[in-house]
Protein backbone atom coordinates (compact mmCIF):
# COMPACT_ATOMS: atom_id res chain seq x y z
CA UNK A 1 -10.07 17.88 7.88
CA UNK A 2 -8.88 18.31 4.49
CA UNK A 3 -5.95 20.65 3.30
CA UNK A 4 -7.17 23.63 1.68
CA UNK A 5 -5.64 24.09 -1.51
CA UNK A 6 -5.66 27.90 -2.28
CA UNK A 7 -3.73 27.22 -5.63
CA UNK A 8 -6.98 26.25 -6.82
CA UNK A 9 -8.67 29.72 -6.53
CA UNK A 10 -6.50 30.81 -9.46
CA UNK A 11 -9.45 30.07 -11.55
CA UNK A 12 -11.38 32.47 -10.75
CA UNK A 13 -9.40 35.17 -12.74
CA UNK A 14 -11.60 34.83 -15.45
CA UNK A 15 -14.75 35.08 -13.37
CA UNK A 16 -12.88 38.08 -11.84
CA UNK A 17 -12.29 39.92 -14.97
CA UNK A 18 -15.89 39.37 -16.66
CA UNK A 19 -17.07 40.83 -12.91
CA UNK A 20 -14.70 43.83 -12.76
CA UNK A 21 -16.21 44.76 -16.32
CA UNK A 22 -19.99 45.29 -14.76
CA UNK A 23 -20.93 48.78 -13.88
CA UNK A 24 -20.30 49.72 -10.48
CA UNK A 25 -23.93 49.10 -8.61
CA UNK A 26 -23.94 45.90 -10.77
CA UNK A 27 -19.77 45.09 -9.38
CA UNK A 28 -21.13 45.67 -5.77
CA UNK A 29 -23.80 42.45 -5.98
CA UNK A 30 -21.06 40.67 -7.99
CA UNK A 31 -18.31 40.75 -5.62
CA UNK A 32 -20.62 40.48 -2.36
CA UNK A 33 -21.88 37.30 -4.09
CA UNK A 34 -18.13 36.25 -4.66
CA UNK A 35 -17.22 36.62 -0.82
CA UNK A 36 -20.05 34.28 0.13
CA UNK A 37 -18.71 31.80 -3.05
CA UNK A 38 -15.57 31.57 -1.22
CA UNK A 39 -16.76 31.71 2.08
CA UNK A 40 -18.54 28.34 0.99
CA UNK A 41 -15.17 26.93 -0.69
CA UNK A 42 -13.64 27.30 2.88
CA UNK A 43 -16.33 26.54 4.75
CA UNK A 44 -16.46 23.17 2.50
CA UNK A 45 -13.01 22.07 3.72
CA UNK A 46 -12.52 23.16 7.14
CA UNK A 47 -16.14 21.86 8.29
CA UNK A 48 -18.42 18.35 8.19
CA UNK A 49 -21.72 17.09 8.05
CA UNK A 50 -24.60 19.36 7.67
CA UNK A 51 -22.55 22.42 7.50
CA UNK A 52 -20.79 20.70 4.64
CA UNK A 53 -24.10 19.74 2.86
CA UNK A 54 -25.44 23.38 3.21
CA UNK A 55 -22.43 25.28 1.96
CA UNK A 56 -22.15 22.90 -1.28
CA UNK A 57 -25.83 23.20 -1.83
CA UNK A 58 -25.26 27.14 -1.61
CA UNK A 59 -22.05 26.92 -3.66
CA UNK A 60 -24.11 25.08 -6.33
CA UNK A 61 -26.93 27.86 -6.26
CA UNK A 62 -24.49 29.98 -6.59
CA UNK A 63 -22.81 28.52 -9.81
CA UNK A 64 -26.15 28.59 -11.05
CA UNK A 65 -26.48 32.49 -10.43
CA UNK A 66 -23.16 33.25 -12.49
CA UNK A 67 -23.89 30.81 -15.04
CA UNK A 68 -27.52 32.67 -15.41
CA UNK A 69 -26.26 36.45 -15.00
CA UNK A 70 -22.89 36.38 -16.39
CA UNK A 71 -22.89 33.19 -18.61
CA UNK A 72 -20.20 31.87 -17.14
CA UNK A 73 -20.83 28.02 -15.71
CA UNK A 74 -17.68 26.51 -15.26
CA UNK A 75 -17.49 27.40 -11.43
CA UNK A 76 -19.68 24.43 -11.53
CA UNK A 77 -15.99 22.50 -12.08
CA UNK A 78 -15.44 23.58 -8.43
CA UNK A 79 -18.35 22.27 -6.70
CA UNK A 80 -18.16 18.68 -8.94
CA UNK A 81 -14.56 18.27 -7.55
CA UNK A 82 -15.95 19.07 -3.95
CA UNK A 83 -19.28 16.50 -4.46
CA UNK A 84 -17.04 13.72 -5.68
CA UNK A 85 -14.34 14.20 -3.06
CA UNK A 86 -16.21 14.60 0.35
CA UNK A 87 -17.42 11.92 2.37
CA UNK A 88 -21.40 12.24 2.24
CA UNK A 89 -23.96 9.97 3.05
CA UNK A 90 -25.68 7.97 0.36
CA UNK A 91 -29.02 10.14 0.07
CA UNK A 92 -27.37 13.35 0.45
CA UNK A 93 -24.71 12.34 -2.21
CA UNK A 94 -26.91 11.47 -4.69
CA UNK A 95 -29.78 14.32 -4.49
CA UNK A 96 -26.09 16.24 -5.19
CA UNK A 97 -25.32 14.70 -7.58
CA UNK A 98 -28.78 14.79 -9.55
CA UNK A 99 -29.14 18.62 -8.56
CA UNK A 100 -25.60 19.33 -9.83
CA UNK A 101 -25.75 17.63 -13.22
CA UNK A 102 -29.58 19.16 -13.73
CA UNK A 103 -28.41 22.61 -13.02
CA UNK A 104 -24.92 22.31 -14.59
CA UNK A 105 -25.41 20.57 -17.58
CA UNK A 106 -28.92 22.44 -18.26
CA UNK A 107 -27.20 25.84 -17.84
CA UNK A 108 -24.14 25.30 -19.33
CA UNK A 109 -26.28 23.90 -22.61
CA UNK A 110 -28.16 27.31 -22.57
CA UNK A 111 -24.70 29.11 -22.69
CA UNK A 112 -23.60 26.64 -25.71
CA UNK A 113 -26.77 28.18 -27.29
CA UNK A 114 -25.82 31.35 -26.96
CA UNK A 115 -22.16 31.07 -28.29
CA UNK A 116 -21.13 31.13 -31.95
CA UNK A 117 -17.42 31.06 -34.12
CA UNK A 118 -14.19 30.11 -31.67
CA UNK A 119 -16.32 30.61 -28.13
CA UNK A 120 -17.67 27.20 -29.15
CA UNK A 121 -15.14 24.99 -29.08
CA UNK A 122 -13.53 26.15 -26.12
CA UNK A 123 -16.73 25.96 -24.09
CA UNK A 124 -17.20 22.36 -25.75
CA UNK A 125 -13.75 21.72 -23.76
CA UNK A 126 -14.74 23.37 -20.62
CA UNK A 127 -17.76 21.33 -20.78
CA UNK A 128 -16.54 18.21 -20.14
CA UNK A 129 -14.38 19.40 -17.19
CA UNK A 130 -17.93 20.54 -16.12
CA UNK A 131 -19.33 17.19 -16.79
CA UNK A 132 -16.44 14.74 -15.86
CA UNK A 133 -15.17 16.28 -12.71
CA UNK A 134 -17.27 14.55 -10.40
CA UNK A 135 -16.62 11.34 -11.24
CA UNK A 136 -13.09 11.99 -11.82
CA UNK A 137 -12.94 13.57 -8.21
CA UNK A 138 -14.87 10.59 -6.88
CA UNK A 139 -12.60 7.65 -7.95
CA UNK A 140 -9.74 10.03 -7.26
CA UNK A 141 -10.09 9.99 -3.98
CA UNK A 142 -11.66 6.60 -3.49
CA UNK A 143 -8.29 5.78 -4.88
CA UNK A 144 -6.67 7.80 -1.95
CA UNK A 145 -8.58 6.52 0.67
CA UNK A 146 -8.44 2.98 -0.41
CA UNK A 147 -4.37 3.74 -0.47
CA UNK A 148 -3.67 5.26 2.50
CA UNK A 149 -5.90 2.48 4.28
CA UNK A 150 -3.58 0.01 2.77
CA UNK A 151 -0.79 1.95 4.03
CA UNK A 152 -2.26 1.82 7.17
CA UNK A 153 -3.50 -1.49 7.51
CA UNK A 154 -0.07 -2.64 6.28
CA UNK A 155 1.70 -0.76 9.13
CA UNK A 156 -0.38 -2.91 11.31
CA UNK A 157 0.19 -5.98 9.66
CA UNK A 158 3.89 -5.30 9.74
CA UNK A 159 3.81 -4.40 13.99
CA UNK A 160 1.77 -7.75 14.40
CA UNK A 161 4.13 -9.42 12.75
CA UNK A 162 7.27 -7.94 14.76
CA UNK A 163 5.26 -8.84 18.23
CA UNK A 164 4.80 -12.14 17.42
CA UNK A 165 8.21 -12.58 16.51
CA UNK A 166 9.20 -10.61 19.87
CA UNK A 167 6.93 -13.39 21.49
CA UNK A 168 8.39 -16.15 19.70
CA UNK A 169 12.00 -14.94 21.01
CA UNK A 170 10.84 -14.29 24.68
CA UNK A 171 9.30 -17.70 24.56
CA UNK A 172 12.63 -19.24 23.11
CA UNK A 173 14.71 -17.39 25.87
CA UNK A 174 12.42 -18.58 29.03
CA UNK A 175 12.02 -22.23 27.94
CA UNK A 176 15.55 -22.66 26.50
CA UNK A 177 17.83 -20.12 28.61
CA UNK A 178 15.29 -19.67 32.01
CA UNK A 179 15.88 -23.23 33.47
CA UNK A 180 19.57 -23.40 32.65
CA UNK A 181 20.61 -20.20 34.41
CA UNK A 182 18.43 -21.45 37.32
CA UNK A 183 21.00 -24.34 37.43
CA UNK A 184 23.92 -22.37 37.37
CA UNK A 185 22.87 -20.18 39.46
CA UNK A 186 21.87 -23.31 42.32
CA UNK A 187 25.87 -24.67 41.01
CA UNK A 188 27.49 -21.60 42.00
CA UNK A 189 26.03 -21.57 45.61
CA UNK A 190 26.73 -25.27 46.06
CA UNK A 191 30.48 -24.29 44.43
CA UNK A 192 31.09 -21.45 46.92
CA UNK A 193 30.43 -23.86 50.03
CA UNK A 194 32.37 -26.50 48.48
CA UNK A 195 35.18 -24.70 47.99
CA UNK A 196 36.66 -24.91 51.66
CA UNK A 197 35.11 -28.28 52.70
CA UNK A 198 34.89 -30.46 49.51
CA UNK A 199 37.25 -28.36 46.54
CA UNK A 200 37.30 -31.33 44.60
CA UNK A 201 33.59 -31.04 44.20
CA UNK A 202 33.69 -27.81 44.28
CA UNK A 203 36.39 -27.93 40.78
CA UNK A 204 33.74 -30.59 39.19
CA UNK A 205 30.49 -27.75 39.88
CA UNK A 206 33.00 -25.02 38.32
CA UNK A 207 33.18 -27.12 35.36
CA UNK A 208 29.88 -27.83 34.75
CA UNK A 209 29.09 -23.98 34.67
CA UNK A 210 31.47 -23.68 31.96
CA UNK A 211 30.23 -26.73 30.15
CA UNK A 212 26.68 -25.29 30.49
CA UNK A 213 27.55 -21.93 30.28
CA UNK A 214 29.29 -22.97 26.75
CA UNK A 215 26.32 -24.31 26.07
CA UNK A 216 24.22 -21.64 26.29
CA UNK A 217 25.98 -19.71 24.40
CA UNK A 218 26.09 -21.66 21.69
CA UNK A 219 22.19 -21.85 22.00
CA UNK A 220 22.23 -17.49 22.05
CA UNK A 221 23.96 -17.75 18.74
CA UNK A 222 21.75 -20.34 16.95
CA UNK A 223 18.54 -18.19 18.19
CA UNK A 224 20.69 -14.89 16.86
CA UNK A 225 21.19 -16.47 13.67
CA UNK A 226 17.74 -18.09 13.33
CA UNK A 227 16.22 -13.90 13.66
CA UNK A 228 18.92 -12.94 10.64
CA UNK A 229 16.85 -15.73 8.66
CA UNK A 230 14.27 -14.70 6.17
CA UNK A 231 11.64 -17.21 6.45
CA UNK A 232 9.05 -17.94 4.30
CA UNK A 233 5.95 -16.19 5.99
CA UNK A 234 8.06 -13.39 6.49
CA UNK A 235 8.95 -12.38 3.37
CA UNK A 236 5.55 -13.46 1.82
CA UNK A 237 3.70 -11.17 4.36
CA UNK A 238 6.25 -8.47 3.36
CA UNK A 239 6.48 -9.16 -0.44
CA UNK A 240 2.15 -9.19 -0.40
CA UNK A 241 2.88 -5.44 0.82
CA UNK A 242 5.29 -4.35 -1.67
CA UNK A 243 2.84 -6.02 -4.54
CA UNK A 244 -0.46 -4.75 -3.13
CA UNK A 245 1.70 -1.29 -3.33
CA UNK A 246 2.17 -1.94 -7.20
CA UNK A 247 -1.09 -2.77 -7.71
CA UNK A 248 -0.40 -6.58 -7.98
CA UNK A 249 -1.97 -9.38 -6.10
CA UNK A 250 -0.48 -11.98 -4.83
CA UNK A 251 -1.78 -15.51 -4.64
CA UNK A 252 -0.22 -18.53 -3.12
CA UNK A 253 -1.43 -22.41 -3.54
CA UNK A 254 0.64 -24.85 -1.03
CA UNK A 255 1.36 -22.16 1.23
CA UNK A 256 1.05 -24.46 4.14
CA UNK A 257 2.92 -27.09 3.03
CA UNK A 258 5.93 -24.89 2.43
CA UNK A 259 6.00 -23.38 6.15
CA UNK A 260 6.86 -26.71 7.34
CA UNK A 261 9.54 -27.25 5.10
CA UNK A 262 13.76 -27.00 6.40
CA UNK A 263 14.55 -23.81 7.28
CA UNK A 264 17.27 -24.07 4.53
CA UNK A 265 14.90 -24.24 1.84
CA UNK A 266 12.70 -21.58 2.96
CA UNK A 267 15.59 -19.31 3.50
CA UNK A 268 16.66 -19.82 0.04
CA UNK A 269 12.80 -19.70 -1.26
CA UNK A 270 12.90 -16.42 0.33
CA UNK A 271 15.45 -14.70 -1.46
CA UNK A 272 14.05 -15.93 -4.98
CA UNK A 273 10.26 -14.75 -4.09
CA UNK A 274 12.11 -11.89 -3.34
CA UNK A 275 13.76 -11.45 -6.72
CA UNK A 276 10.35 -12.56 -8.24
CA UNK A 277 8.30 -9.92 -6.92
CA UNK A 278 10.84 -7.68 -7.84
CA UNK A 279 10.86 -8.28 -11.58
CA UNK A 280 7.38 -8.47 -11.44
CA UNK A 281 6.70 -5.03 -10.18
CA UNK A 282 9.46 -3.63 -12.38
CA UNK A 283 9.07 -5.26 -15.68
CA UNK A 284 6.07 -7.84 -16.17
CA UNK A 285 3.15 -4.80 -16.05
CA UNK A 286 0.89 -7.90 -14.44
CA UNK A 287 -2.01 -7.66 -12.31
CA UNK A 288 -1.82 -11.48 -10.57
CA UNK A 289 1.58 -13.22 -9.36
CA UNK A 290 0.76 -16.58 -8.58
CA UNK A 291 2.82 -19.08 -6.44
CA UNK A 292 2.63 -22.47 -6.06
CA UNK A 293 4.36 -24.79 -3.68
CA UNK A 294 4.59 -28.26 -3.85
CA UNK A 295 6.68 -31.73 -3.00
CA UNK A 296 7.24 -35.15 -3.91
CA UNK A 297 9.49 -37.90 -2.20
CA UNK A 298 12.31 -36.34 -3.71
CA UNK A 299 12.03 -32.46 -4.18
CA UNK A 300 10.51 -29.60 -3.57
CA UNK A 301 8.82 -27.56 -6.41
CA UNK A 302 8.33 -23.64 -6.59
CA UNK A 303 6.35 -22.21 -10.02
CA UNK A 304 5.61 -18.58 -10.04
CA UNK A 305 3.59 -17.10 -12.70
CA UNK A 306 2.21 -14.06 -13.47
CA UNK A 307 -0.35 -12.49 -16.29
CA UNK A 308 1.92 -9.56 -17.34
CA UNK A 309 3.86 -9.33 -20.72
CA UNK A 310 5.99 -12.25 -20.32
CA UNK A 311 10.21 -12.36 -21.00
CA UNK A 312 10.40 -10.19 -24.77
CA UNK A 313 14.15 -10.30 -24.85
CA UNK A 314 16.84 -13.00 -24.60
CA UNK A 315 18.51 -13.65 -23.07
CA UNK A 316 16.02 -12.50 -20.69
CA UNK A 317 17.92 -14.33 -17.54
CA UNK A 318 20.29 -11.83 -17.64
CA UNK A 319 17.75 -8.85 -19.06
CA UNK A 320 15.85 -9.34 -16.19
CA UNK A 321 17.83 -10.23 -13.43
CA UNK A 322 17.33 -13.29 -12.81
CA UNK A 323 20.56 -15.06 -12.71
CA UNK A 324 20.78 -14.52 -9.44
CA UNK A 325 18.37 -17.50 -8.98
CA UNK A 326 19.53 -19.29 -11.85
CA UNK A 327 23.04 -19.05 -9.36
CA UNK A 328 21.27 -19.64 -6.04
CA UNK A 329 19.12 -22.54 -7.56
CA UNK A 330 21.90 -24.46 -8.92
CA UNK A 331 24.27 -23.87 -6.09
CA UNK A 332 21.68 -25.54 -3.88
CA UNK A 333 21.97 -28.70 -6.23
CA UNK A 334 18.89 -28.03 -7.92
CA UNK A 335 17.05 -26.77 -11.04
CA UNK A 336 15.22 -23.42 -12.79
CA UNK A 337 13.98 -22.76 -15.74
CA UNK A 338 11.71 -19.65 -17.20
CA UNK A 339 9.66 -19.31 -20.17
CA UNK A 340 6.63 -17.71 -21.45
CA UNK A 341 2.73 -19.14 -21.06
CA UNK A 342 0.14 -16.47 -20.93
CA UNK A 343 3.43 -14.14 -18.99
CA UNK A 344 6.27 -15.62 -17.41
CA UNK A 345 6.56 -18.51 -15.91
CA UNK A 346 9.78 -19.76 -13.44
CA UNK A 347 9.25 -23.03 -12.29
CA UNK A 348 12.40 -24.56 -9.88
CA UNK A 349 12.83 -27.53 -7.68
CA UNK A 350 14.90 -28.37 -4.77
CA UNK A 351 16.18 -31.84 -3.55
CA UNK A 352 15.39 -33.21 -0.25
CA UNK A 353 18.14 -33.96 1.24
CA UNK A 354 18.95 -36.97 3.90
């Protein structure tokens, strides 16, 4: 159900004040027609399907009344918005469509006929809000929908993500953690009846829970700090969110050579696709980021580019923020550079190390 938005029904002051000028047996069919006019506005929003279809159809005939009687077409501006905005099936939509521009734009010629001196160029403006309001309303909230679905199917992108990595943990913790506190817990039984007859033995069991216990512990703390990692799927699946939200796509060649890369490298590949998308959403006004991964027997190569405006200013390391990976590239032991080839261009490499 759509909000209704009453702050639209300002315009009708102007319909209201040629109306209130009628005389009086004349005012009574003009404001009974007027109640049924916004009777059909509100039916339009709170209701669907036929009901819909029948009050726009009645709105329209109604336009057409006013335009006729009072020469006054631009409620026709109304029912456009309402015909582009609502979801309608294809047939019904476009016998709309062809009734609304054959009634609207017929009638609202007639009144151009009629008009002379200023009156003309003011209804030449209103005309085109007759004409284009339909199509604006239509892309406007194709636009919408197509936004809040990629809100949405973002959101679920985002939760599958978060329950595989809740699987990937669980899955960690049984196979890694599971068996070993089975152990200890089969060392401290055989430790508590050693104790008396054997504590000796029993001393040795003690201290293998504490070597294992150590152990484990320091196997909590590398899974702990593997989840503070940002990973390479991770932030792409993330950064392809934040770019889809700018209106930028996102395209990646060697993806799946790079997920199998050290977990070092990623992490750090991470942070500067980070700072990439970043300055592209800010400052490159492109419609494409591409990224390309590759390797050799030596390094591993990273080129982003993009089909925006390119660096204007230098130096544009600093203009743009990107000394940070200028500083993260080179602390690593390897190399950056950025320059300008149909947009920008940053192409770095890492070396392999051992």
């Amino acid at each position: 159900m759509t909000p209704i938005n009453f702050y639209w029904l300002i315009f009708l002051i102007p319909i209201l004040s040629v109306g209130s000028q009628l005389p009086l047996k004349l005012q009574v069919i003009f404001w009974l027609l007027i109640v049924v006019w916004l009777a059909t506005y509100f039916i339009i929003y709170l209701s669907r399907g036929w009901l819909t279809l029948s009050a726009i159809w009645l709105q329209l005939g109604l336009d057409a009344i006013f335009s006729i009687w009072l020469g006054y077409p631009y409620l026709f501006i109304f029912t456009g918005f309402f015909i582009g905005s609502e979801r309608l099936e294809k047939k019904s939509r476009l016998g709309l469509v062809g009734g609304y521009y054959l009634l609207a734009v017929g009638l609202y010629i007639g009144t151009m006929l009629t008009l002379k001196g200023g009156n003309l160029y003011e209804a030449l403006i209103n005309g085109l809000f007759i004409i284009l309001s339909l199509p604006v309303a239509y892309y406007s909230s194709e636009h919408r929908r197509r936004h809040i679905q990629i809100v949405q199917d973002n959101e679920r992108l985002t939760y599958i993500v978060k329950k595989a990595e809740r699987e990937r943990i669980a899955q960690e913790l049984h196979d890694n953690l599971g068996q070993s506190f089975s152990v200890l817990a089969l060392k401290a039984e055989l430790a508590k009846k050693l104790a008396v007859k054997d504590p000796a033995l029993a001393s040795q069991q003690l201290d293998d829970i504490a070597k294992t216990a150590r152990a484990d512990l320091d196997l909590v703390r590398e899974i702990v700090a593997g989840l503070r990692k940002d990973l390479l799927v991770q932030t792409l699946a993330q950064e392809s969110i934040n770019l889809k939200l700018a209106k930028v796509g996102l395209k990646t060649v060697g993806e799946k050579i790079a997920l199998n890369w050290p977990e070092d490298i990623q992490e750090l590949l991470a942070q500067v696709i980070k700072e990439i998308s970043t300055n592209c959403i800010r400052h490159s006004g492109a419609r494409d980021l591409t990224l390309t991964f590759s390797q050799d027997e030596t390094n591993y190569y990273l080129k982003a580019s993009d089909d925006g405006q390119g660096f204007k200013t230098k130096p544009f390391k600093e203009t743009y923020g990107l000394s940070g990976i200028q500083k993260r590239v080179t602390y690593f032991g390897g190399e950056v550079s950025f320059r300008n080839q149909g947009g920008a261009v940053i192409e770095l490499s890492l070396p392999k190390k051992g």
